[in-house]
Protein backbone atom coordinates (compact mmCIF):
# COMPACT_ATOMS: atom_id res chain seq x y z
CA UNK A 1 14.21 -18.62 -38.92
CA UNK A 2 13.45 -16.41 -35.88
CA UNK A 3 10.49 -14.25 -35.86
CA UNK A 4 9.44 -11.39 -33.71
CA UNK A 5 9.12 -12.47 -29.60
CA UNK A 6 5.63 -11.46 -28.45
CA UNK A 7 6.89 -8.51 -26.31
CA UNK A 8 7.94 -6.56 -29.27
CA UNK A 9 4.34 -7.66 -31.41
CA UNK A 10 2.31 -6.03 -28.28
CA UNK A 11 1.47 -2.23 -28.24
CA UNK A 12 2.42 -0.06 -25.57
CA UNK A 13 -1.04 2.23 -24.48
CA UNK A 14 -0.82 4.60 -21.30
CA UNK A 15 -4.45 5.08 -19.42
CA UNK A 16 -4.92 8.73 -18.97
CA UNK A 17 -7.57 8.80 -15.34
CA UNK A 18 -9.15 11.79 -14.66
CA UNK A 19 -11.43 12.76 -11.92
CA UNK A 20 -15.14 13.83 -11.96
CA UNK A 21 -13.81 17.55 -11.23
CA UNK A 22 -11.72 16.95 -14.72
CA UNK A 23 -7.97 16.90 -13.49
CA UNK A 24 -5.95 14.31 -13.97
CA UNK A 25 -5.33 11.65 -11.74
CA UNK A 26 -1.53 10.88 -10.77
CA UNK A 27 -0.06 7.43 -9.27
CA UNK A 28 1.86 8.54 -6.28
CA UNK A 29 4.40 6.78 -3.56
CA UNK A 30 4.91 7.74 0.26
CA UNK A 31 6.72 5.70 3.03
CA UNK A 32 4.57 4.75 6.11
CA UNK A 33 5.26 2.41 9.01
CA UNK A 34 8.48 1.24 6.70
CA UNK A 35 6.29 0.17 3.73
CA UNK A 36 5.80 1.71 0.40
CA UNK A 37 2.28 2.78 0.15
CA UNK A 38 1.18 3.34 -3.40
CA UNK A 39 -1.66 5.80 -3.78
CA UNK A 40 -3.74 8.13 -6.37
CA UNK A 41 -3.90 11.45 -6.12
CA UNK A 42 -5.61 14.13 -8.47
CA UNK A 43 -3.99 17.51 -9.35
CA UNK A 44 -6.56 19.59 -9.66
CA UNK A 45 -8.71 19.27 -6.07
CA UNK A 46 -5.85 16.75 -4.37
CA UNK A 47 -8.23 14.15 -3.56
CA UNK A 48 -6.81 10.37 -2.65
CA UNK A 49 -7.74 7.34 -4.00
CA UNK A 50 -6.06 4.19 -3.48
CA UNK A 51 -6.10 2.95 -7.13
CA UNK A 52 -7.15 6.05 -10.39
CA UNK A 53 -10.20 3.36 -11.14
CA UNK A 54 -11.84 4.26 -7.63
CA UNK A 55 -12.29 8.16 -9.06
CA UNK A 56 -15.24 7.10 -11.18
């Protein structure tokens, strides 16, 4: 008898990030030097973060 796998027991939750002016916070990609540079940006004043958690 085959239960469920543990993938589909797990809930799927989204983090909204927002900044301390109150828009929200968007993960972002650019290309420098050849590399994929992921980065955080927020909508609302366009200030850059390298990770949403460094807005608080």
């Amino acid at each position: 008898m085959a239960g469920a796998s543990k993938n589909s027991r797990t809930t799927v939750a989204t983090q909204k990030f927002t900044c301390t002016c109150g828009g929200e916070v968007e993960m972002k990609t650019k290309l420098e030097n050849g590399r994929l540079k992921n980065y955080a940006e927020c909508q609302k004043c366009k200030r850059t973060e390298r990770r949403p958690k460094d807005f608080k």
